[in-house]
N, C-alpha and C. Protein backbone atom coordinates (compact mmCIF):
# COMPACT_ATOMS: atom_id res chain seq x y z
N UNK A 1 -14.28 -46.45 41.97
CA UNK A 1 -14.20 -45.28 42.83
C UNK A 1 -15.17 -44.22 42.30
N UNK A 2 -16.33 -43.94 43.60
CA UNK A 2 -17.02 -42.34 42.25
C UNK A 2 -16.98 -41.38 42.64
N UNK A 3 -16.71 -40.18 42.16
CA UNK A 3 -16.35 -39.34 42.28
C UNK A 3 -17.05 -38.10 42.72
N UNK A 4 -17.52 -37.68 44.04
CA UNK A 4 -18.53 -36.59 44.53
C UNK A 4 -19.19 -35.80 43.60
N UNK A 5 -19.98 -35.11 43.66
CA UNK A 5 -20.92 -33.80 43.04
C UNK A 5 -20.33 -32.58 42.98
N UNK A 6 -19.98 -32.38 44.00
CA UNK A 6 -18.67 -31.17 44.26
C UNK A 6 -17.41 -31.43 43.36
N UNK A 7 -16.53 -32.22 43.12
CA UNK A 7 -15.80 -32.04 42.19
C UNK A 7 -16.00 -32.62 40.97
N UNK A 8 -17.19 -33.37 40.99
CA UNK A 8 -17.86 -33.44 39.25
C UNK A 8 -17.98 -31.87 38.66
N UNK A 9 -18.62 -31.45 39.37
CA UNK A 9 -18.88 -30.15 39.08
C UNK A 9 -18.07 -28.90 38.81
N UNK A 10 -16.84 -28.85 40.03
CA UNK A 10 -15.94 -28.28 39.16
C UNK A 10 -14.83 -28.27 38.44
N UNK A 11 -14.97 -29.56 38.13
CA UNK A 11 -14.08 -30.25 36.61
C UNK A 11 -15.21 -29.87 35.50
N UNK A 12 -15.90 -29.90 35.72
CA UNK A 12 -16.86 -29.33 34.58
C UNK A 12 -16.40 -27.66 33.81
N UNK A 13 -16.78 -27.01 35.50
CA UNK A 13 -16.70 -25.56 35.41
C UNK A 13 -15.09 -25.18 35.13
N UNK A 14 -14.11 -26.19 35.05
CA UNK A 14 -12.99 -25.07 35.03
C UNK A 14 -13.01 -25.50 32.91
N UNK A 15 -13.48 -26.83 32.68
CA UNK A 15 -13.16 -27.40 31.32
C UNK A 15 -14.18 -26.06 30.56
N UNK A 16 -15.20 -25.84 30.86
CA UNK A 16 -16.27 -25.03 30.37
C UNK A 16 -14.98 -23.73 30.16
N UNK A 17 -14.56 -23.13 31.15
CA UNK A 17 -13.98 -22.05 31.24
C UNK A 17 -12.51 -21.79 30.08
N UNK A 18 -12.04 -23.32 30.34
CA UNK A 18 -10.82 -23.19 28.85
C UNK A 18 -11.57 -22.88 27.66
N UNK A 19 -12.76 -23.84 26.99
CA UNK A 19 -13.46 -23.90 26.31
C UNK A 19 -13.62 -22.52 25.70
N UNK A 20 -13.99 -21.72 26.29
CA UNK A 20 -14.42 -20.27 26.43
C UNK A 20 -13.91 -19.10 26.06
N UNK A 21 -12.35 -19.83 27.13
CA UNK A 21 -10.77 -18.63 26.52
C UNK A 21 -10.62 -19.07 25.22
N UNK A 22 -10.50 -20.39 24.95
CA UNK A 22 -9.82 -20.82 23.42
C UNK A 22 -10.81 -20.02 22.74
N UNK A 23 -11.99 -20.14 22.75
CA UNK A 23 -12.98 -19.35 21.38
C UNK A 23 -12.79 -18.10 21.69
N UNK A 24 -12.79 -17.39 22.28
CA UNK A 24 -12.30 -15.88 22.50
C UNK A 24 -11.25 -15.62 21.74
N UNK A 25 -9.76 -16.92 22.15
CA UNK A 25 -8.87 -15.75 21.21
C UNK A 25 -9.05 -16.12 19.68
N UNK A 26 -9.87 -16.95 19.28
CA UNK A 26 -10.37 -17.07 18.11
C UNK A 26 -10.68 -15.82 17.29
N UNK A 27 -12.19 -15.64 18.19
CA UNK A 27 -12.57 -14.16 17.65
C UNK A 27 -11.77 -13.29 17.57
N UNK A 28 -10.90 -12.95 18.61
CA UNK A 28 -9.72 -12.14 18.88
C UNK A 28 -8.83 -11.65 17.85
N UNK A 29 -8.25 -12.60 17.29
CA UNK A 29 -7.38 -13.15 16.12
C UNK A 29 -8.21 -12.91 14.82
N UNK A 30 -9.20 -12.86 14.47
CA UNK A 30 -9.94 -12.08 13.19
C UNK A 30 -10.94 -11.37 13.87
N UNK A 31 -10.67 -10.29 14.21
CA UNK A 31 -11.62 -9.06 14.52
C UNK A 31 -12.24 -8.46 13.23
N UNK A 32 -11.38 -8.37 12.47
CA UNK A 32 -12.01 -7.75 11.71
C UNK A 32 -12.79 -8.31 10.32
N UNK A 33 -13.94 -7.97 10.00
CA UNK A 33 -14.56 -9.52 9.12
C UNK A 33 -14.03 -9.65 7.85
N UNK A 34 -12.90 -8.73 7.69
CA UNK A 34 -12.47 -8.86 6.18
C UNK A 34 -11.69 -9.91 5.78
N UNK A 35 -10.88 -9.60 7.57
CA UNK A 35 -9.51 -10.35 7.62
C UNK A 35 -8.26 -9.96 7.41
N UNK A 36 -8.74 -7.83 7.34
CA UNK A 36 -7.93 -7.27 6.61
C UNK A 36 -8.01 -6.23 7.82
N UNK A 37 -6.38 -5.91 8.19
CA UNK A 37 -6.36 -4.67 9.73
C UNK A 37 -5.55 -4.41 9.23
N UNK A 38 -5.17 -2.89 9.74
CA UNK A 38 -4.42 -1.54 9.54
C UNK A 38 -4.07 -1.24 10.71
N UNK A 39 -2.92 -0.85 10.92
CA UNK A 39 -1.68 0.36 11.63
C UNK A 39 -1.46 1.27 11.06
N UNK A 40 -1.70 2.54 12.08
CA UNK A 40 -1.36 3.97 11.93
C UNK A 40 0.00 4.34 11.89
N UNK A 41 0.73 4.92 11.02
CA UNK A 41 1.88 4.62 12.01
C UNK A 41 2.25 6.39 11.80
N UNK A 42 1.46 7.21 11.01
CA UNK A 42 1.58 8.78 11.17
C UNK A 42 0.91 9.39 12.41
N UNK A 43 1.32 10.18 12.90
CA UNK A 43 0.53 10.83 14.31
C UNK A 43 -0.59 10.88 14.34
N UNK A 44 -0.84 11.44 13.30
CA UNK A 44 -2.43 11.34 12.99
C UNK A 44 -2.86 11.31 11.23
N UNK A 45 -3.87 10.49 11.12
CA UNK A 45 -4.08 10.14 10.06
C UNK A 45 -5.52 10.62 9.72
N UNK A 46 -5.62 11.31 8.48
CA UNK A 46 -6.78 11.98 8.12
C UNK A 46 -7.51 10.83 7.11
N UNK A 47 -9.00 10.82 7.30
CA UNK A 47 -9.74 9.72 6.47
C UNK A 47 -10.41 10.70 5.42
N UNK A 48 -10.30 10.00 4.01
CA UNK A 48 -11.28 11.09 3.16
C UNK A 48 -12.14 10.55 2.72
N UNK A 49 -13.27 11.05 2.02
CA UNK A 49 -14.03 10.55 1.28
C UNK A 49 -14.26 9.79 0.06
N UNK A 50 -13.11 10.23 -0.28
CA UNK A 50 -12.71 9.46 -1.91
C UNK A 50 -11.09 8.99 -1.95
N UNK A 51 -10.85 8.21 -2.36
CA UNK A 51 -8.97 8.45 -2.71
C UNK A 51 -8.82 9.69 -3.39
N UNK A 52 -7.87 9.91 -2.62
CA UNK A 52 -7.19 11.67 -2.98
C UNK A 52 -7.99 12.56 -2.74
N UNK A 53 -8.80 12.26 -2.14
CA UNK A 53 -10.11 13.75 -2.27
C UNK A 53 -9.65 14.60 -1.15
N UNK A 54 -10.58 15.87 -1.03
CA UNK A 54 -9.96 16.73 -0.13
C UNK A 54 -10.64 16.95 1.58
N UNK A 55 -12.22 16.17 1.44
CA UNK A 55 -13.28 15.83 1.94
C UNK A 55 -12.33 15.03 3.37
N UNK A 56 -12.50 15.78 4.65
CA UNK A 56 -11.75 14.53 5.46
C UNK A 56 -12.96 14.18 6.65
N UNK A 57 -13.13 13.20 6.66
CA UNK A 57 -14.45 12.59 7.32
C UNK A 57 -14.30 11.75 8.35
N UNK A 58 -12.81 11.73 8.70
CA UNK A 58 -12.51 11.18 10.07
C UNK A 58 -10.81 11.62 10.28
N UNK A 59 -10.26 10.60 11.14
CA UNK A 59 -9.16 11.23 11.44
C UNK A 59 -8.58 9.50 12.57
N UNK A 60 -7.39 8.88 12.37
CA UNK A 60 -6.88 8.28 13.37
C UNK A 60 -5.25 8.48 13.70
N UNK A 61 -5.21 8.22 15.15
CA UNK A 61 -3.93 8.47 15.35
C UNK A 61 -2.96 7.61 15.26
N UNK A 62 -1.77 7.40 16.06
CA UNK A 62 -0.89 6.75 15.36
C UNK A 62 -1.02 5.44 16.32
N UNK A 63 -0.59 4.08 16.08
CA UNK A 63 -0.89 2.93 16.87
C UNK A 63 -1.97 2.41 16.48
N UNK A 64 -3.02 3.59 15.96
CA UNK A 64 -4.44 2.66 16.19
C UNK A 64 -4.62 1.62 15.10
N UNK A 65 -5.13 0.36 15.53
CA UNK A 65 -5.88 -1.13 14.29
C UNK A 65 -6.83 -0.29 14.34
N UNK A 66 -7.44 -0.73 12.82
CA UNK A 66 -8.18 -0.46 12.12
C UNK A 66 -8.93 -1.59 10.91
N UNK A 67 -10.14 -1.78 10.86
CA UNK A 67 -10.34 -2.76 10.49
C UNK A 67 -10.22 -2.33 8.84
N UNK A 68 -10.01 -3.04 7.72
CA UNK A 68 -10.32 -2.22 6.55
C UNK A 68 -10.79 -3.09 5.48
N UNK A 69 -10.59 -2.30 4.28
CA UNK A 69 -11.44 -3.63 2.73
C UNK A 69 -10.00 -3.74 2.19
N UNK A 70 -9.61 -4.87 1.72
CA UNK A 70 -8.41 -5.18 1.08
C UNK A 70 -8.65 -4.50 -0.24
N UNK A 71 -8.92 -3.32 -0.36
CA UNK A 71 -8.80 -2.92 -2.06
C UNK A 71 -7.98 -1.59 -1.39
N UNK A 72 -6.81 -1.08 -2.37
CA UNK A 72 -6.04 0.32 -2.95
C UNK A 72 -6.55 0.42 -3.89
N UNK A 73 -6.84 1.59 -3.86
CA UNK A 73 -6.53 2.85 -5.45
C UNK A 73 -5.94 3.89 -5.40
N UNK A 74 -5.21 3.74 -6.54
CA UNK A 74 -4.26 5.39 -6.25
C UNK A 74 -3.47 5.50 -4.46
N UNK A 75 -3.00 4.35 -4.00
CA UNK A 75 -2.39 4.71 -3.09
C UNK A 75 -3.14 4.85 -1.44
N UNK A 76 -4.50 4.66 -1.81
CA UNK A 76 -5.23 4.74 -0.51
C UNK A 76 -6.10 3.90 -0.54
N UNK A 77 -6.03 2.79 0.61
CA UNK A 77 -6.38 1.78 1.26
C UNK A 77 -8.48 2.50 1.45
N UNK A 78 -9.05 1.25 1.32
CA UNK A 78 -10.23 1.62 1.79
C UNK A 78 -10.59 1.09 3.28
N UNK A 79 -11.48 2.19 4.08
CA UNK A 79 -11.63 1.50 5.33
C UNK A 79 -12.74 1.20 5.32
N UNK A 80 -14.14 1.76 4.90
CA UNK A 80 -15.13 1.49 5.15
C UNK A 80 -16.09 2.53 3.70
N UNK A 81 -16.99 2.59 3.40
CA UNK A 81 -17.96 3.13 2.26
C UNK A 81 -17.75 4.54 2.59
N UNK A 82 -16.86 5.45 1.77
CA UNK A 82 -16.64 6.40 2.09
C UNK A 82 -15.80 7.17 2.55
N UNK A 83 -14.59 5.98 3.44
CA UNK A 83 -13.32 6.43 3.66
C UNK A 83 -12.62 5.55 3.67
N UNK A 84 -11.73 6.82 2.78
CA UNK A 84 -10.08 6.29 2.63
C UNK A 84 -9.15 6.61 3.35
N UNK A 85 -7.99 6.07 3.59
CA UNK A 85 -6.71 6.55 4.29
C UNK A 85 -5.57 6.64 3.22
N UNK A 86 -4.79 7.45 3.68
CA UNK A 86 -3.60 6.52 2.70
C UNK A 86 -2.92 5.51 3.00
N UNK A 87 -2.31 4.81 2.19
CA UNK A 87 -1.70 3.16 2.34
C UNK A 87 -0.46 3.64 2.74
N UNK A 88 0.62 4.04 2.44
CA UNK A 88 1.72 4.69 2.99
C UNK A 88 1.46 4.45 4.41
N UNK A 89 0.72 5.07 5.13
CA UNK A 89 0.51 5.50 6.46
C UNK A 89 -0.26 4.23 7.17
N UNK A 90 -0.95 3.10 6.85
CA UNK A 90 -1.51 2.27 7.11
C UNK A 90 -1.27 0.77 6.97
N UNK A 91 -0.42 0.21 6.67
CA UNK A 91 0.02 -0.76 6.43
C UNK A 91 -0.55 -1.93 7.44
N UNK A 92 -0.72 -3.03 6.30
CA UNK A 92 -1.18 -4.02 7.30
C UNK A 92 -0.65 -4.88 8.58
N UNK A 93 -1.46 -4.99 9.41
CA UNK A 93 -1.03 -6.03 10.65
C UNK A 93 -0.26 -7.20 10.04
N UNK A 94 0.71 -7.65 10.79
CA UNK A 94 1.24 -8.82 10.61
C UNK A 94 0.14 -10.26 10.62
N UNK A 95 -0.10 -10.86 9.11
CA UNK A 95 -0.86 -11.86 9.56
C UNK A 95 -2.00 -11.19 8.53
N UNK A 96 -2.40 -9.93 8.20
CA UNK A 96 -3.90 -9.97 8.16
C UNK A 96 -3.97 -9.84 6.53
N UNK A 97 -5.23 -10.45 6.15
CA UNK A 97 -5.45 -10.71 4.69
C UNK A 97 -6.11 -9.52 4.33
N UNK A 98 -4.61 -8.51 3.41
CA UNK A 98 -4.91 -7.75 2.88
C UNK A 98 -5.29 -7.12 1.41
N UNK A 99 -4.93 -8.77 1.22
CA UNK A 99 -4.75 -8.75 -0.40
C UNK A 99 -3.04 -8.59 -0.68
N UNK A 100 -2.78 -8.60 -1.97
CA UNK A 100 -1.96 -8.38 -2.15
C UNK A 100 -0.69 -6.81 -1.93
């Protein structure tokens, strides 16, 4: 029995299309390249420049992921070269490699 052009074709296009979702929620599922995400869970969360410093160089609110570096010092999580949050207030996503 063979099977037309027209539905060769879109048995193709719907297999292409799973293909597509599955690698999406891949990426999805490690957004962040550390492997390491943060929750806000204070209203708003001030970012500083140093752990403990007084320097605040950003600011997130409460709910928001956040991608970050699995290192603490002194109590504050690093997010990126330059800012810190505190760990108290940031705790990791369920799942994400934060280190210990």
């Amino acid at each position: 029995m063979a099977i037309s052009k027209p539905v060769l074709f879109l048995g193709a296009g719907a297999a292409l299309i799973v293909v597509v979702a599955i690698s999406g929620q891949d990426k999805a599922s490690s957004a962040s390249p550390t492997g390491c995400q943060v929750v806000v869970t204070a209203d708003v969360l001030n970012a500083r420049d140093v752990p403990g410093g007084q320097k605040i160089v950003g600011k997130y609110v409460k709910d928001a992921k956040i991608d970050a570096q699995p290192v603490v010092e002194n109590g504050f999580r690093k997010i990126a070269e330059g800012k810190w949050v505190s760990a108290q207030f940031a705790p990791p996503v369920e799942g994400a490699k934060c280190g210990p």
